[in-house]
Protein backbone atom coordinates (compact mmCIF):
# COMPACT_ATOMS: atom_id res chain seq x y z
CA UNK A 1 1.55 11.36 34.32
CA UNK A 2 -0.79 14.42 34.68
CA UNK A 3 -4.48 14.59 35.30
CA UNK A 4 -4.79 16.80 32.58
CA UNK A 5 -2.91 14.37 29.74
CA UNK A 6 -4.94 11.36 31.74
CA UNK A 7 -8.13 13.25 31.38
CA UNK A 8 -7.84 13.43 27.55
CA UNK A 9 -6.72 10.05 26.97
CA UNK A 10 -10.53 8.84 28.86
CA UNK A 11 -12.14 11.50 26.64
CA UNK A 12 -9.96 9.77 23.87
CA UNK A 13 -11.35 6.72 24.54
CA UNK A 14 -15.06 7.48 25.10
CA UNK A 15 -15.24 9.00 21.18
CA UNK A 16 -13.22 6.35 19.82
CA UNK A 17 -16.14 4.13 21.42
CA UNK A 18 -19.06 6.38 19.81
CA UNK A 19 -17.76 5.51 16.37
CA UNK A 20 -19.90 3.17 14.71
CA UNK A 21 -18.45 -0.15 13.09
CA UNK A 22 -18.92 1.18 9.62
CA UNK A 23 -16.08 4.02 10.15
CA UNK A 24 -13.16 1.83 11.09
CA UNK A 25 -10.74 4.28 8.86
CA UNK A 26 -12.24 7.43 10.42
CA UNK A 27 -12.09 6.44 13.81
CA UNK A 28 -8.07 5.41 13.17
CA UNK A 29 -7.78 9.26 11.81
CA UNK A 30 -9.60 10.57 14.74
CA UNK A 31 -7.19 8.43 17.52
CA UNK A 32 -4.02 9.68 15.33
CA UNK A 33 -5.02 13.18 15.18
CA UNK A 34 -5.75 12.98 19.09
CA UNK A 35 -2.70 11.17 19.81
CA UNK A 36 -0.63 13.88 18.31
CA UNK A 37 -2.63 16.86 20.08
CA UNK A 38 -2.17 15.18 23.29
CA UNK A 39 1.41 14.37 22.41
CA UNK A 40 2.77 17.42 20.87
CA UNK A 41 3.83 15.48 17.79
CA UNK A 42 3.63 16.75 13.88
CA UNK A 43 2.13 13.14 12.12
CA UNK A 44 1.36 9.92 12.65
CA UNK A 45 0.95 6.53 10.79
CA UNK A 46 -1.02 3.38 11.66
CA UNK A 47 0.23 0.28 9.99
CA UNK A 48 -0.47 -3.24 10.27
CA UNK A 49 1.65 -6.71 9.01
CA UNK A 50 1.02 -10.48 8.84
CA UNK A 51 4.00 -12.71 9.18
CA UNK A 52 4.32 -14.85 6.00
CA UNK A 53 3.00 -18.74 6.46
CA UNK A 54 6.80 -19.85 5.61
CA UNK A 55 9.16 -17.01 5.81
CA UNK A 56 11.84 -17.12 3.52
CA UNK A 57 14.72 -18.94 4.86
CA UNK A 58 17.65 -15.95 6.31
CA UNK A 59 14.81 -13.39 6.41
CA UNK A 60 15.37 -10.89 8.61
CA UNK A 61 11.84 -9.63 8.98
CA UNK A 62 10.81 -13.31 10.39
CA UNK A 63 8.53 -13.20 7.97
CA UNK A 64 6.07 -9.97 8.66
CA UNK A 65 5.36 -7.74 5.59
CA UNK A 66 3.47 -4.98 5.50
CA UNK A 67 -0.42 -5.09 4.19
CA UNK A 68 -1.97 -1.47 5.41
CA UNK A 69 0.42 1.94 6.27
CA UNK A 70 -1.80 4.58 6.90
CA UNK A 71 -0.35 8.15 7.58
CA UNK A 72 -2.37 10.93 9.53
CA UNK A 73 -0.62 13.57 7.40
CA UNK A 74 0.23 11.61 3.54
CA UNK A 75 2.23 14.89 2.17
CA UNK A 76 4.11 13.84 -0.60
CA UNK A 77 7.41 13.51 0.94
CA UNK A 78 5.73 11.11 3.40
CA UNK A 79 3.64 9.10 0.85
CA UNK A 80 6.91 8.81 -1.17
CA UNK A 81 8.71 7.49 1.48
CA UNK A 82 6.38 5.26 3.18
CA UNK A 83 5.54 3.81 -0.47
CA UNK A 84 9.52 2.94 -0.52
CA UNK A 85 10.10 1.44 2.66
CA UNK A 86 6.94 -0.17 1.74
CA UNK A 87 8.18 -2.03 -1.90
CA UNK A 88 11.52 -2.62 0.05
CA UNK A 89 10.14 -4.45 2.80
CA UNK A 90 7.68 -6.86 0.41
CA UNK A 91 10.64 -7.48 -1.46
CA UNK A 92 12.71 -8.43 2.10
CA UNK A 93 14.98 -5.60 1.99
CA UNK A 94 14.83 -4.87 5.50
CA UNK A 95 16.15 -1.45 7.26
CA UNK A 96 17.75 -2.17 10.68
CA UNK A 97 15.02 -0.35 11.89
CA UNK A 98 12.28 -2.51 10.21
CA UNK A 99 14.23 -5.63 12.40
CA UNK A 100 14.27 -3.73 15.44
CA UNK A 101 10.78 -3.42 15.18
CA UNK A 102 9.36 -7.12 14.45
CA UNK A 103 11.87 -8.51 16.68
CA UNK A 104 10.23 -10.52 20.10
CA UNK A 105 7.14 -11.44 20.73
CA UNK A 106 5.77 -9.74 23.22
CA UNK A 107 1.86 -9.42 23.01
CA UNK A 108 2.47 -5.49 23.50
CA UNK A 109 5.40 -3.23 23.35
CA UNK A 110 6.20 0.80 23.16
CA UNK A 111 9.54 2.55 22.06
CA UNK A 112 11.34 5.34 22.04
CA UNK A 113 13.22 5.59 18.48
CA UNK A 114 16.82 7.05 20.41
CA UNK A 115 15.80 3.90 23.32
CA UNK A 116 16.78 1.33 20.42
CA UNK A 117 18.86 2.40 17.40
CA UNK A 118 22.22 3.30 17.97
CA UNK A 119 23.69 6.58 17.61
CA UNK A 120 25.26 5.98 14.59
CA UNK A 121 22.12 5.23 12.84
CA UNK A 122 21.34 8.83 13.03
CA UNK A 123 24.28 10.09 11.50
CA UNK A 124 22.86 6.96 8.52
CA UNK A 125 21.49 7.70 4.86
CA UNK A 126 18.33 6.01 6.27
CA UNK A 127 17.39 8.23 9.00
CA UNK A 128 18.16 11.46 6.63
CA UNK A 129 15.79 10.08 4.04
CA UNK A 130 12.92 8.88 5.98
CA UNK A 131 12.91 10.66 9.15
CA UNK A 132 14.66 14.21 8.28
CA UNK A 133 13.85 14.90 4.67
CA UNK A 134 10.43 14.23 5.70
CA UNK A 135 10.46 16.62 8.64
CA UNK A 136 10.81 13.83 11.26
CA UNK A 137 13.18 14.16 13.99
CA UNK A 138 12.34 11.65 16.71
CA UNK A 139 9.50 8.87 16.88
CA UNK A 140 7.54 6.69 19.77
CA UNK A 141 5.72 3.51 18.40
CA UNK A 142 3.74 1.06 19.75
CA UNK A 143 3.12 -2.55 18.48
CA UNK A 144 0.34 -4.36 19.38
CA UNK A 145 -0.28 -8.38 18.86
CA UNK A 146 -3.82 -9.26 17.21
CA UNK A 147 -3.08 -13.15 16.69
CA UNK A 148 0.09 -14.68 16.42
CA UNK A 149 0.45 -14.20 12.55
CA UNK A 150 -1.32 -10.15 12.59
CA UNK A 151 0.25 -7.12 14.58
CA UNK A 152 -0.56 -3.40 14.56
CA UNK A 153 1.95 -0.90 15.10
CA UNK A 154 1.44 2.83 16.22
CA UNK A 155 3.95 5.72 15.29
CA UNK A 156 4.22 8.95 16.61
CA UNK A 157 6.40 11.61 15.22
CA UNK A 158 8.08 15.19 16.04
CA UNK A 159 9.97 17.63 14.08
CA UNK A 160 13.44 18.70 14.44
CA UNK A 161 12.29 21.63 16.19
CA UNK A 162 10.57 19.70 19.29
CA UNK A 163 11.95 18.24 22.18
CA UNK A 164 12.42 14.54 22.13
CA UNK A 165 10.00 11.97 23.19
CA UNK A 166 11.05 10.96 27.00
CA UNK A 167 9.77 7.80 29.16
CA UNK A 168 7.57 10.38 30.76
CA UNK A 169 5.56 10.47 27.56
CA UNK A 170 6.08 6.57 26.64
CA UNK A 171 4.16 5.97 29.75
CA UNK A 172 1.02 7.87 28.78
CA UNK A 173 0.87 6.88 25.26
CA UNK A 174 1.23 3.24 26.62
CA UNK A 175 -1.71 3.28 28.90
CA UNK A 176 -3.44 5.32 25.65
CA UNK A 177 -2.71 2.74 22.96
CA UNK A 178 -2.67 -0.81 25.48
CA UNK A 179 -6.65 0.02 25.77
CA UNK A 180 -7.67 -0.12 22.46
CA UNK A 181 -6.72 -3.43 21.22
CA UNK A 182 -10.59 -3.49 20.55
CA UNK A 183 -10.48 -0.29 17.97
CA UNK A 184 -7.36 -2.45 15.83
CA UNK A 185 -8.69 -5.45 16.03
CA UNK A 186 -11.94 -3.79 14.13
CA UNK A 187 -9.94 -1.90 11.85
CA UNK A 188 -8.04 -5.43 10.95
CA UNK A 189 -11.24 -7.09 10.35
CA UNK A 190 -12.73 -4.25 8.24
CA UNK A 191 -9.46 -5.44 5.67
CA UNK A 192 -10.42 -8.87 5.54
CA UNK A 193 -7.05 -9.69 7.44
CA UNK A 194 -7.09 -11.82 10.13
CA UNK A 195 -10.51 -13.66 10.11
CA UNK A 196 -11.13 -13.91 6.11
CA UNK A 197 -9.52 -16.57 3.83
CA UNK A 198 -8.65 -14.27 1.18
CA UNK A 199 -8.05 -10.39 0.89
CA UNK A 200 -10.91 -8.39 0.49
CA UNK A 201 -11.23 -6.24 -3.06
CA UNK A 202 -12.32 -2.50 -2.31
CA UNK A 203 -15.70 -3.48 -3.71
CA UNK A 204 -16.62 -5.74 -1.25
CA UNK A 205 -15.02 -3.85 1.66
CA UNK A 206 -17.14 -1.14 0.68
CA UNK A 207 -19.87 -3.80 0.58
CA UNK A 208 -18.73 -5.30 4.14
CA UNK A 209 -18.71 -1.74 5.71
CA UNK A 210 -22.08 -0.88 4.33
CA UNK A 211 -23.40 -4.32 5.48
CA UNK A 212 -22.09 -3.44 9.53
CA UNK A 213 -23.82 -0.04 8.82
CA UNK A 214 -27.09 -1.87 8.90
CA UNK A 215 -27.94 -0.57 5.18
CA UNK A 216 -30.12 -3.30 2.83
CA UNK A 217 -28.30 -4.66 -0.36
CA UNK A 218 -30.80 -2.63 -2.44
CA UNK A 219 -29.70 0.09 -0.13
CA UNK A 220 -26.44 -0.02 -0.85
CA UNK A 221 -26.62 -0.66 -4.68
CA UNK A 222 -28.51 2.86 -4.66
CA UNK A 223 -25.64 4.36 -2.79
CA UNK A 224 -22.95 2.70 -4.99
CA UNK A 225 -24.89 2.87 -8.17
CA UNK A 226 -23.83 -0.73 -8.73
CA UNK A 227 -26.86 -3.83 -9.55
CA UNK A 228 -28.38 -5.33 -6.76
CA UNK A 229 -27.36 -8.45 -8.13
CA UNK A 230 -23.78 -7.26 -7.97
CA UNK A 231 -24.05 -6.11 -4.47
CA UNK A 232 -25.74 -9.73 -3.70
CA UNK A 233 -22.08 -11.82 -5.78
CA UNK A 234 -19.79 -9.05 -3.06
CA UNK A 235 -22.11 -9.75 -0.29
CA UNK A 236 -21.89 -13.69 -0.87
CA UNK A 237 -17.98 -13.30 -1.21
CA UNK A 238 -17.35 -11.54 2.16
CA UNK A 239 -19.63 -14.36 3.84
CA UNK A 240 -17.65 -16.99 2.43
CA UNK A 241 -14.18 -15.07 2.90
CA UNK A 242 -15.31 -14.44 6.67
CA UNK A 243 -16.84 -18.16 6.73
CA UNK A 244 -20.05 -17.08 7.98
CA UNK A 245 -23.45 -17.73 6.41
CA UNK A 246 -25.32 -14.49 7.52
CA UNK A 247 -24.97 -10.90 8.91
CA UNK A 248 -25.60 -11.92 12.12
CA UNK A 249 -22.63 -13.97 12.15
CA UNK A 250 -20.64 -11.46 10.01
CA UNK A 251 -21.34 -8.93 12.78
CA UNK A 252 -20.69 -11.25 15.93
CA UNK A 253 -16.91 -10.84 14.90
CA UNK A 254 -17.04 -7.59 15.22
CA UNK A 255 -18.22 -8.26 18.78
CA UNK A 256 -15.12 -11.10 19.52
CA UNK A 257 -17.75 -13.79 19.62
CA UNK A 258 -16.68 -15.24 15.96
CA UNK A 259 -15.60 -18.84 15.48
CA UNK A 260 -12.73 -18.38 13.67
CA UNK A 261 -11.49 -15.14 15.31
CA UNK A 262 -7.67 -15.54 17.08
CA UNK A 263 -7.59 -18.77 15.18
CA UNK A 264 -7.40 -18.43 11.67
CA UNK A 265 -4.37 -17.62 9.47
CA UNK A 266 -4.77 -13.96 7.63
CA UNK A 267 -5.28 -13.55 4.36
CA UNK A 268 -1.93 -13.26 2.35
């Protein structure tokens, strides 16, 4: 590993940590768009999946679906296809690639793509429509355990014109990606998954990020243009989705000092 690439992964990690609590999706855009300048890569996505309370019996994803794909770069082609290995995947059509991924249990992991599919797999219709015809070539991912039922997972992508990714750049992006648990764990919590009994709507996570940016709930009915007494009905529904009682407990799980955090199941 060079100074230089270690160098930028401490910077990385130093403005990931001057992002406020508020700008969970920003600070996931900023560590993608690093990642891929340190990296050499073209785009990146940031997804995270629960595992179902009772998996379907024979599923082959063990029962983890997807509830948030985020791409760095959403062109089209890429929206298009993550939206269809999306649908298949809630629908348990799994890609041998999708069970290659959610296979073991290990509380971290990183891969190379060409490490763990086969060659024939490349010469597959799904690799030509979701890697190729989307200008991917080659990927390295990284998975990352939040509780036993809530993962992250990391990927990294380059072109058919660039090199492939080799262990000398797995081993970087490891030490880059195994040191922010803290920064997905957030970015989890800001979707109501892990810690809150039921999904959030986009109302009240706009209500819940507004609330961690220290604003007032006449404050943020001015910004949203909504009633005060609508912003008070969001404000009491994230408290009782989070099962806390106040902002100072809403905030302490931001902090990892929550009651129910590691412990509760994520909302479906």
């Amino acid at each position: 590993m060079s100074e230089a690439t270690t160098d930028d992964i401490y910077r990385l990690w130093d403005e990931l940590a001057d992002f406020p609590v508020d700008r969970p999706d920003d600070a996931i855009d900023h560590l993608l768009a690093r990642l891929c300048r340190i990296f050499d890569c073209g785009n990146a996505l940031f997804a995270v999946v629960v595992r179902l309370p009772v998996p379907p019996e024979g599923d082959l994803l063990d029962g983890w679906r997807p509830r948030v794909a985020r791409p760095l770069h959403p062109t089209p082609a890429v929206a298009a296809s993550v939206k269809t290995r999306v649908d298949k995947l809630m629908k348990s059509e799994a890609d041998a690639a999708s069970i290659v991924a959610v296979a073991g249990n290990e509380p971290f992991l990183a891969r190379l793509l060409f490490e763990v599919m086969p060659p024939e797999w490349f010469d597959g219709p799904f690799y030509r429509r979701h890697y190729l015809e989307v200008g991917h070539a080659d990927q390295l991912s990284a998975r990352c355990a939040i509780s036993d039922d809530v993962r992250t997972h990391l990927f990294l992508y380059r072109g058919p014109d660039s090199p492939r990714f080799t262990a000398d750049i797995k081993a970087p992006f490891t030490l880059a990606i195994r040191g922010l648990r803290w920064l997905q764990y957030r970015f989890v919590l800001s979707h109501g998954i892990h810690a809150a009994s039921a999904p959030l709507t986009p109302a009240e996570r706009a209500v819940l990020l507004a609330l961690l940016g220290g604003k007032t709930e006449k404050q943020i009915a001015q910004a949203t243009g909504k009633s005060r007494n609508t912003v008070h009905i969001h404000v009491k529904s994230i408290y009782y989705k989070f099962g806390v009682r106040n902002r100072p407990a809403l905030t302490a799980l931001w902090l990892g000092q929550g009651a129910s955090g590691g412990k509760s199941k994520p909302a479906q």
